[in-house]
PDB file of N, CA and C in Angstrom:
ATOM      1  N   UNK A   1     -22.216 -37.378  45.249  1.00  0.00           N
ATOM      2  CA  UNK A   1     -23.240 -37.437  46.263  1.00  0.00           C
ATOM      3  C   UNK A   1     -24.026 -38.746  46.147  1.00  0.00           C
ATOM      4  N   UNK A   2     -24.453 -39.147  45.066  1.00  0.00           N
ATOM      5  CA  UNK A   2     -25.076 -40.576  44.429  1.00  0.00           C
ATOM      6  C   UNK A   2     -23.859 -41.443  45.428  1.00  0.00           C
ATOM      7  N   UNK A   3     -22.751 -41.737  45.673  1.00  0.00           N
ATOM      8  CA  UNK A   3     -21.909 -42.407  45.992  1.00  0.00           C
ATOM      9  C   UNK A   3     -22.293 -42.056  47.367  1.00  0.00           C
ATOM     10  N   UNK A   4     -22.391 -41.429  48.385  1.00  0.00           N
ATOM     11  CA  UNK A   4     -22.703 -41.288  49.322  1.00  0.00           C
ATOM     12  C   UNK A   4     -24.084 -41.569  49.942  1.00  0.00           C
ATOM     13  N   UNK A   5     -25.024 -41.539  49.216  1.00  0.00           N
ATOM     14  CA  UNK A   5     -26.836 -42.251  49.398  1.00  0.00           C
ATOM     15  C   UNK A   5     -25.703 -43.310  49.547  1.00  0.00           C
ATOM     16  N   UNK A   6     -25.351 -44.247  48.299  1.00  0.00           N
ATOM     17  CA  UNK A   6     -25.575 -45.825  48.197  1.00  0.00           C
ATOM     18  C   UNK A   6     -24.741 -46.535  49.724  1.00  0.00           C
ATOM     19  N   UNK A   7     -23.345 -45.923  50.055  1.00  0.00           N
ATOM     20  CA  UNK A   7     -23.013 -45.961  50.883  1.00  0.00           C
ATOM     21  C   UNK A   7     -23.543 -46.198  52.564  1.00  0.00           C
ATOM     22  N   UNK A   8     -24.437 -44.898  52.912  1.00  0.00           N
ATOM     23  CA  UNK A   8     -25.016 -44.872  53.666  1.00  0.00           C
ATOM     24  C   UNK A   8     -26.461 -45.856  53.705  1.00  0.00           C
ATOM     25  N   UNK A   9     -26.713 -46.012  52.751  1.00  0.00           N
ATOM     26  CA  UNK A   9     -28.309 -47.108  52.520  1.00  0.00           C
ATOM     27  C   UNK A   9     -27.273 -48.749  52.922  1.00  0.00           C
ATOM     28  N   UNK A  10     -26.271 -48.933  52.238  1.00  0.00           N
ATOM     29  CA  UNK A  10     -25.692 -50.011  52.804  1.00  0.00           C
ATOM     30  C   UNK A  10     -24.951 -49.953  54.530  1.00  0.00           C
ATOM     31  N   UNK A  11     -25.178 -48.597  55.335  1.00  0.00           N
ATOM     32  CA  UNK A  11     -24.524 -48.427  56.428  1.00  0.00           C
ATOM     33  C   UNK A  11     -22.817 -48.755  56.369  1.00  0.00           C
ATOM     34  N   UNK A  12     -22.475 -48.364  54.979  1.00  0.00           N
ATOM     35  CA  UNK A  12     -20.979 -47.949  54.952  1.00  0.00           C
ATOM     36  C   UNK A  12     -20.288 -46.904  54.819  1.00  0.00           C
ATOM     37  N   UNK A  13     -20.907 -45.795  55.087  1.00  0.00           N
ATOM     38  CA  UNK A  13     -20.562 -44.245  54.835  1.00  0.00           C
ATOM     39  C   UNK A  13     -18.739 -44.110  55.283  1.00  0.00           C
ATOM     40  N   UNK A  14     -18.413 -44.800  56.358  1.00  0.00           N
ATOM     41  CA  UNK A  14     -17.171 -45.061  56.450  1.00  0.00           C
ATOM     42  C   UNK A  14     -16.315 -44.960  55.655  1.00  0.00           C
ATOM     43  N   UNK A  15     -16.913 -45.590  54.277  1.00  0.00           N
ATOM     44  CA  UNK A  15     -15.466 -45.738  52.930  1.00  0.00           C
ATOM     45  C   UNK A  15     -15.936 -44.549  52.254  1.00  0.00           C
ATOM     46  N   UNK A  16     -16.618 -43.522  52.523  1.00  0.00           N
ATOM     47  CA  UNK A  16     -16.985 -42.604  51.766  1.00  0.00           C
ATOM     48  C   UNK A  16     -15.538 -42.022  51.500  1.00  0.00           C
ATOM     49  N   UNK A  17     -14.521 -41.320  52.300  1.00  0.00           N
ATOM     50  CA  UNK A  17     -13.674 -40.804  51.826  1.00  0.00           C
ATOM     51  C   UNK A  17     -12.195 -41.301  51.257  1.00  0.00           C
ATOM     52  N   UNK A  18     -12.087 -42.985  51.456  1.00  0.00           N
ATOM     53  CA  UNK A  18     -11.367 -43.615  50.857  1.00  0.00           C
ATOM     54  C   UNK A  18     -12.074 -43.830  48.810  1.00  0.00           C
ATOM     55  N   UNK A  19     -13.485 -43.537  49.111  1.00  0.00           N
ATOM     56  CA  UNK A  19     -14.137 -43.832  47.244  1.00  0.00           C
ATOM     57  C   UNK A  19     -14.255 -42.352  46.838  1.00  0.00           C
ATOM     58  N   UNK A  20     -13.643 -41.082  47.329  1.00  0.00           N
ATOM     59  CA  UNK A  20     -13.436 -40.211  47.053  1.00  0.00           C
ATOM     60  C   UNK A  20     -11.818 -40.291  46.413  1.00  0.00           C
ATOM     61  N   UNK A  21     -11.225 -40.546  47.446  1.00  0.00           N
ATOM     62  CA  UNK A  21      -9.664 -40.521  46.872  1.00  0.00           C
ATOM     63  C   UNK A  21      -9.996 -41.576  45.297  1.00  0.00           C
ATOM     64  N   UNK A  22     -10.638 -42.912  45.289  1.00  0.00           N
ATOM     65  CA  UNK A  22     -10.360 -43.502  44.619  1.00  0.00           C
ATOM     66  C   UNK A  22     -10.705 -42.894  43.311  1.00  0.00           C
ATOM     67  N   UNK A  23     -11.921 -42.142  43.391  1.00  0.00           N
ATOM     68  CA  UNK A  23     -12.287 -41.270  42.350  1.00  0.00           C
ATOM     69  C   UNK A  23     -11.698 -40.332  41.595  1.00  0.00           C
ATOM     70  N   UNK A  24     -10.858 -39.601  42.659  1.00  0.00           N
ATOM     71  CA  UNK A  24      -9.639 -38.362  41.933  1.00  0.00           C
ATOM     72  C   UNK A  24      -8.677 -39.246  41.522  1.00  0.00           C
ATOM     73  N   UNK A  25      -8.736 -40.375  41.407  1.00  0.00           N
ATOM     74  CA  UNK A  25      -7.494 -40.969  40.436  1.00  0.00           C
ATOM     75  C   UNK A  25      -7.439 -40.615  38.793  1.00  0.00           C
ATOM     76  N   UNK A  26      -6.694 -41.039  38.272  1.00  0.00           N
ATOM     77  CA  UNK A  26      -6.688 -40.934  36.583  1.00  0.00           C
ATOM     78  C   UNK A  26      -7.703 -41.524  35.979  1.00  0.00           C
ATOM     79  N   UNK A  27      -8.679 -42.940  36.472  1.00  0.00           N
ATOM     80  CA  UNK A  27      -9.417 -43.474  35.748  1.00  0.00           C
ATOM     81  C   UNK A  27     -11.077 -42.677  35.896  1.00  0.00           C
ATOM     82  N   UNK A  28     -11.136 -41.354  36.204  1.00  0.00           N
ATOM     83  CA  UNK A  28     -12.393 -41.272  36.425  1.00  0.00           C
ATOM     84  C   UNK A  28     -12.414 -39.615  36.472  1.00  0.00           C
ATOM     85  N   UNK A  29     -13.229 -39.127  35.999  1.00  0.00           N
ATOM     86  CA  UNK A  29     -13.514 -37.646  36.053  1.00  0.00           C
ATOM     87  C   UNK A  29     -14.285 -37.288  36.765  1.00  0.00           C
ATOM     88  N   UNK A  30     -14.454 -36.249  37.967  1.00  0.00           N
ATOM     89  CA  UNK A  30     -15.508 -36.109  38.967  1.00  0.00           C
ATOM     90  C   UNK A  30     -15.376 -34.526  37.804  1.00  0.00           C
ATOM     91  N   UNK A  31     -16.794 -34.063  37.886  1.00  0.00           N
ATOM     92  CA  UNK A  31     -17.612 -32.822  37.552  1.00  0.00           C
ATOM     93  C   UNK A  31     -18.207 -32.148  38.537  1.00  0.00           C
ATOM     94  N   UNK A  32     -17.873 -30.590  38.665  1.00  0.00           N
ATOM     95  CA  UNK A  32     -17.786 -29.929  40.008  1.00  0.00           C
ATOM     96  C   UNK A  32     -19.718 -29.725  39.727  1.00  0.00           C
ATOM     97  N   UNK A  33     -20.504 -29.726  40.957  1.00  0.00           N
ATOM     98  CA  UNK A  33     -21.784 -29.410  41.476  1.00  0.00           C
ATOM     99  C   UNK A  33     -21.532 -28.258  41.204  1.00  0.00           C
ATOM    100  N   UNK A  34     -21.623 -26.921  40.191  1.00  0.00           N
ATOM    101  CA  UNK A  34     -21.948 -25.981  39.970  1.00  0.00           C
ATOM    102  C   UNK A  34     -22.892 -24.886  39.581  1.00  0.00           C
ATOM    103  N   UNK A  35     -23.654 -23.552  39.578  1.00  0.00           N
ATOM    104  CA  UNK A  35     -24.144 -22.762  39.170  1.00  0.00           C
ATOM    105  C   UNK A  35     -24.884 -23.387  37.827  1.00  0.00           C
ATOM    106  N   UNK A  36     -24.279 -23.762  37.102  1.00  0.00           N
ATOM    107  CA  UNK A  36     -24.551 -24.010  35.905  1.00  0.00           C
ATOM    108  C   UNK A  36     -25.351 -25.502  36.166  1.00  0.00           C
ATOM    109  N   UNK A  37     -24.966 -26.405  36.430  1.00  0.00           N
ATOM    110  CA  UNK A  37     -25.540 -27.582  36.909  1.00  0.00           C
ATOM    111  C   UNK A  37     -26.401 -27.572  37.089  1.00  0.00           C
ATOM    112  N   UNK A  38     -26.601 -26.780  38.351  1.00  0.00           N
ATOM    113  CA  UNK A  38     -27.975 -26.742  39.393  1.00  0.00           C
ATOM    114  C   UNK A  38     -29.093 -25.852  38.133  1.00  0.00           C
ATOM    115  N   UNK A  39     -28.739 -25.103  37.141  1.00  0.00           N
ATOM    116  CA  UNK A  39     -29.756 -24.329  36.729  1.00  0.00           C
ATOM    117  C   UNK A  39     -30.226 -25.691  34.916  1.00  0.00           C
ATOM    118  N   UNK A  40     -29.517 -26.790  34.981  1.00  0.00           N
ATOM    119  CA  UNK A  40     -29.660 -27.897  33.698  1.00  0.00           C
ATOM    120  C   UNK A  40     -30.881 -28.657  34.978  1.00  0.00           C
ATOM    121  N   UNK A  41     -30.795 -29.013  36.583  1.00  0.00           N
ATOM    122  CA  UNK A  41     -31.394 -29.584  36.770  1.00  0.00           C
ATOM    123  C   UNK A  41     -32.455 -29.359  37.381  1.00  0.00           C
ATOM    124  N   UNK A  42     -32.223 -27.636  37.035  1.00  0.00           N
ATOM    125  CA  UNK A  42     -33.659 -27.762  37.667  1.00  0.00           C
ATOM    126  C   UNK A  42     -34.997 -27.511  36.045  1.00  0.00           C
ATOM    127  N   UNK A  43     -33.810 -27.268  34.877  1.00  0.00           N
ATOM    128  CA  UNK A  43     -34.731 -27.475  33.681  1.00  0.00           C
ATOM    129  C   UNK A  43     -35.391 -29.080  33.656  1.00  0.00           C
ATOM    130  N   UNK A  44     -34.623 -30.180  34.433  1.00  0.00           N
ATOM    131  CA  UNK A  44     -35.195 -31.095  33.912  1.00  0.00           C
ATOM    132  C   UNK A  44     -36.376 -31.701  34.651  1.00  0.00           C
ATOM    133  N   UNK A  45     -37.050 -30.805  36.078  1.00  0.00           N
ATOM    134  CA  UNK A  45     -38.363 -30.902  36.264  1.00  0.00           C
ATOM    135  C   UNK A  45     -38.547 -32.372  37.184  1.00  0.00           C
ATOM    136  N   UNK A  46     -39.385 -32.564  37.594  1.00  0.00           N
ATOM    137  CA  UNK A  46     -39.685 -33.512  39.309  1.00  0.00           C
ATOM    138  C   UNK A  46     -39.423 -34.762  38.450  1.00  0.00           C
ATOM    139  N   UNK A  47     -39.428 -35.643  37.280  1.00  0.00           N
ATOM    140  CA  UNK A  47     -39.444 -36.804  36.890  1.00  0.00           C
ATOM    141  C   UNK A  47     -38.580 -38.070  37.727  1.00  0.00           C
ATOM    142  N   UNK A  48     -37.401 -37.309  38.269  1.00  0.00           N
ATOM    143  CA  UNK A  48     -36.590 -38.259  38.427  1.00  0.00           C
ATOM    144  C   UNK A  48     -36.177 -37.670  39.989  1.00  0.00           C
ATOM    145  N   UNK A  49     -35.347 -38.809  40.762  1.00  0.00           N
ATOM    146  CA  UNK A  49     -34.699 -37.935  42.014  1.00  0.00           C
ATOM    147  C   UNK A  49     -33.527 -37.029  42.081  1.00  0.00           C
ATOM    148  N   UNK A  50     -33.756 -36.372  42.925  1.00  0.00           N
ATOM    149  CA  UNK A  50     -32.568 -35.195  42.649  1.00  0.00           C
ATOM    150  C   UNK A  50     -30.985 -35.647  42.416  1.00  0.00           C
ATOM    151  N   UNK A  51     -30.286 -36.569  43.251  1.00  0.00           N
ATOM    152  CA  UNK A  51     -29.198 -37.265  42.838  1.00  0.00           C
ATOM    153  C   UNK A  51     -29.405 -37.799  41.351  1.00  0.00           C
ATOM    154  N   UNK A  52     -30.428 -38.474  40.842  1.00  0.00           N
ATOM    155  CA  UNK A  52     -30.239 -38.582  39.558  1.00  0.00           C
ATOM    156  C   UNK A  52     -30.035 -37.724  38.323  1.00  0.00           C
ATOM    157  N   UNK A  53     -31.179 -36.597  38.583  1.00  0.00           N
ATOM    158  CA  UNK A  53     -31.228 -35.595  37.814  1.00  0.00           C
ATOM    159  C   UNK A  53     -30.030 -34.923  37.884  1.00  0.00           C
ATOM    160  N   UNK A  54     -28.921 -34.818  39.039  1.00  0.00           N
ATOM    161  CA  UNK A  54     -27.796 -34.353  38.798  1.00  0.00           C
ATOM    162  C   UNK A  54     -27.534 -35.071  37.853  1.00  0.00           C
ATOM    163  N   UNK A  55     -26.992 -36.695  37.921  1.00  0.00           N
ATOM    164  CA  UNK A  55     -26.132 -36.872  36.965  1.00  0.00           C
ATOM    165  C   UNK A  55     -26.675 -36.953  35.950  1.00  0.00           C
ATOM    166  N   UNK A  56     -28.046 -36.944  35.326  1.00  0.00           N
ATOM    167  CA  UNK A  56     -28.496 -36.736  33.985  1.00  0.00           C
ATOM    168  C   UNK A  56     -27.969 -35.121  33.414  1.00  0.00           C
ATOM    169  N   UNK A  57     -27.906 -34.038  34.349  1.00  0.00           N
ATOM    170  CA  UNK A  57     -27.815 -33.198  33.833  1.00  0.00           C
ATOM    171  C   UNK A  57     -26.105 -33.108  33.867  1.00  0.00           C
ATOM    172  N   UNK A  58     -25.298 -33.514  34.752  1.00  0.00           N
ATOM    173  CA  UNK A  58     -24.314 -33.152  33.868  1.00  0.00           C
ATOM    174  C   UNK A  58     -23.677 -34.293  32.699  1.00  0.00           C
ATOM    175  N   UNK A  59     -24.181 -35.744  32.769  1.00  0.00           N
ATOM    176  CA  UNK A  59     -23.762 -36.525  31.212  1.00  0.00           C
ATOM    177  C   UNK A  59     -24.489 -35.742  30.007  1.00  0.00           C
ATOM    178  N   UNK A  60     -25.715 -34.738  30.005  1.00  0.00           N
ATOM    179  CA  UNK A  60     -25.872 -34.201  29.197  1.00  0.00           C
ATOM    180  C   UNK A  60     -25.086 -33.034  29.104  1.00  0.00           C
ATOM    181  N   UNK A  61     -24.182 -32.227  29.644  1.00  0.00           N
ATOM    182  CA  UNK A  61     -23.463 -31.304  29.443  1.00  0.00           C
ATOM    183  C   UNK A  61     -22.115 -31.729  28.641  1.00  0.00           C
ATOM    184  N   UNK A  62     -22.335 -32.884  28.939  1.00  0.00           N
ATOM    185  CA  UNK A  62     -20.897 -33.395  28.228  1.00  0.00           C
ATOM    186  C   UNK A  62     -21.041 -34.289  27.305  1.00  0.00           C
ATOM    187  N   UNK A  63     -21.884 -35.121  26.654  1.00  0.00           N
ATOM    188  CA  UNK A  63     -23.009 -35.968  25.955  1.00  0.00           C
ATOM    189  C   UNK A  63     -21.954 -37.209  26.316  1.00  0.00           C
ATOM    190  N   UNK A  64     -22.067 -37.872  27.444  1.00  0.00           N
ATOM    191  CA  UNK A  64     -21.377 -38.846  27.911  1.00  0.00           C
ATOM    192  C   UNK A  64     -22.581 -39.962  28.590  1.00  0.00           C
ATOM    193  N   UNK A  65     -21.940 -40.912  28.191  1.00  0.00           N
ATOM    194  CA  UNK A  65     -23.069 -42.051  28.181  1.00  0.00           C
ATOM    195  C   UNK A  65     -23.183 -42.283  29.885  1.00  0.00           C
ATOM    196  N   UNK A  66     -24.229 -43.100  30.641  1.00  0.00           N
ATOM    197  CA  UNK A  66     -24.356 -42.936  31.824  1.00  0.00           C
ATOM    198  C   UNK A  66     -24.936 -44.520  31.533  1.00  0.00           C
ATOM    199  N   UNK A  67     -23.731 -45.201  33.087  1.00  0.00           N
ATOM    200  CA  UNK A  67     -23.612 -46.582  33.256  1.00  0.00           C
ATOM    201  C   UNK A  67     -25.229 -46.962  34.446  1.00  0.00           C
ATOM    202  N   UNK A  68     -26.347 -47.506  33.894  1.00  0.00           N
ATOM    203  CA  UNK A  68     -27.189 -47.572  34.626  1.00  0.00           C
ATOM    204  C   UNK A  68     -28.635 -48.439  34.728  1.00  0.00           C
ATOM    205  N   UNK A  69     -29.275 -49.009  35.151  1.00  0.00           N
ATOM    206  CA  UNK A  69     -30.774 -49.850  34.921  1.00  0.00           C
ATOM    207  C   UNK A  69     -31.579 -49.280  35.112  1.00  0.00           C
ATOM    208  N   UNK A  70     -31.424 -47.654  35.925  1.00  0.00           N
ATOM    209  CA  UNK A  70     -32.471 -47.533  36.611  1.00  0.00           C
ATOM    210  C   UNK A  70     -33.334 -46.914  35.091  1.00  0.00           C
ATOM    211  N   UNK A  71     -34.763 -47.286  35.363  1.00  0.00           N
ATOM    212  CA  UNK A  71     -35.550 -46.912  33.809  1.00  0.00           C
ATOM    213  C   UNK A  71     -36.329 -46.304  33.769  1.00  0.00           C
ATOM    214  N   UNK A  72     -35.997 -44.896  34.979  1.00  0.00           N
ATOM    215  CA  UNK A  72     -36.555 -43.371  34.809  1.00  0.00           C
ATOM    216  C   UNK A  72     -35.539 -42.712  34.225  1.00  0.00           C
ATOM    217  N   UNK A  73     -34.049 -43.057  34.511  1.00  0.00           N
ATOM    218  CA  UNK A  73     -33.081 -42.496  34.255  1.00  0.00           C
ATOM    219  C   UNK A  73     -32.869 -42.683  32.508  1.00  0.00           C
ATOM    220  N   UNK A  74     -33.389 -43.885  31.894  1.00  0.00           N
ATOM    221  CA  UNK A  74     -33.897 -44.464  30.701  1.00  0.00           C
ATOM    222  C   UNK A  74     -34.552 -43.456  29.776  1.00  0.00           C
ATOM    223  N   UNK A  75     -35.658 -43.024  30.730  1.00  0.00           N
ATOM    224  CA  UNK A  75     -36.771 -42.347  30.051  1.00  0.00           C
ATOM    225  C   UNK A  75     -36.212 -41.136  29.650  1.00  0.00           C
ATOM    226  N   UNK A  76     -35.252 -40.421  30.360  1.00  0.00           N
ATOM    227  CA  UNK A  76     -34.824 -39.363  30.511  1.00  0.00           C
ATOM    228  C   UNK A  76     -33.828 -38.917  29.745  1.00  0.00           C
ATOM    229  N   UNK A  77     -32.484 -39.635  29.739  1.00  0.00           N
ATOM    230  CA  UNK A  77     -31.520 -39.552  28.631  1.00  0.00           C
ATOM    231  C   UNK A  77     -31.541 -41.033  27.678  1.00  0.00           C
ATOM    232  N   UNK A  78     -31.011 -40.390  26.612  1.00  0.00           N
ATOM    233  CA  UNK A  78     -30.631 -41.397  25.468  1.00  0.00           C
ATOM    234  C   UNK A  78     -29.295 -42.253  25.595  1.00  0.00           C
ATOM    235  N   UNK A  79     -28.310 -41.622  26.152  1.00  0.00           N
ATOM    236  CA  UNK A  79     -26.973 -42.625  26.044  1.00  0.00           C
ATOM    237  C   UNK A  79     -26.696 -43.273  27.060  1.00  0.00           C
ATOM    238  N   UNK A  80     -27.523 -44.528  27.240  1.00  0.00           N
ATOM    239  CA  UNK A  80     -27.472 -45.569  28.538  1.00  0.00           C
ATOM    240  C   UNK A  80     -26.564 -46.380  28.174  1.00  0.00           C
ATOM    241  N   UNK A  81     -25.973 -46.801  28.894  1.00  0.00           N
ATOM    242  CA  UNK A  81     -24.899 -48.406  28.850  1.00  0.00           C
ATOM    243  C   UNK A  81     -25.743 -49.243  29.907  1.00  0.00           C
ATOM    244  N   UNK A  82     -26.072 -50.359  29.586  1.00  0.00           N
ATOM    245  CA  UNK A  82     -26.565 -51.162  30.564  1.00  0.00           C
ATOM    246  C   UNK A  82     -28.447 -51.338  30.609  1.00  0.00           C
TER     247      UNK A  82
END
């Protein structure tokens, strides 16, 4: 969904479903929006925006580092790259 904001903020929503296919390739793991998800993000409380707090909550389900600058997303988890 994060891929779809950035898309549309650049008025390219167009390649949305060609950066879907590109995603189900071998180099990349998509994590299903689930039950379980939704109940990690809503433990983690208004700090951050909801697209983010997704993906904070599921790199913490999996303790997988998250490629990023933004420095709420900083404040929030420990395993940043970037």
């Amino acid at each position: 969904m994060e891929v779809l904001f950035i898309l549309e903020k650049y008025n390219v929503a167009h390649q949305f479903l060609d950066v879907l296919q590109e995603l189900q390739s071998k180099r990349y793991i998509v994590f299903p929006l689930d039950v379980t998800v939704a109940v990690r993000v809503f433990t983690l409380g208004h700090g951050l925006e909801m697209h983010d707090r997704i993906i904070v909550a599921i790199a913490r389900m999996h303790t997988a580092p998250i490629v990023t600058k933004d420095s709420m997303i900083h404040k929030n988890y420990p395993l940043i790259i970037w």
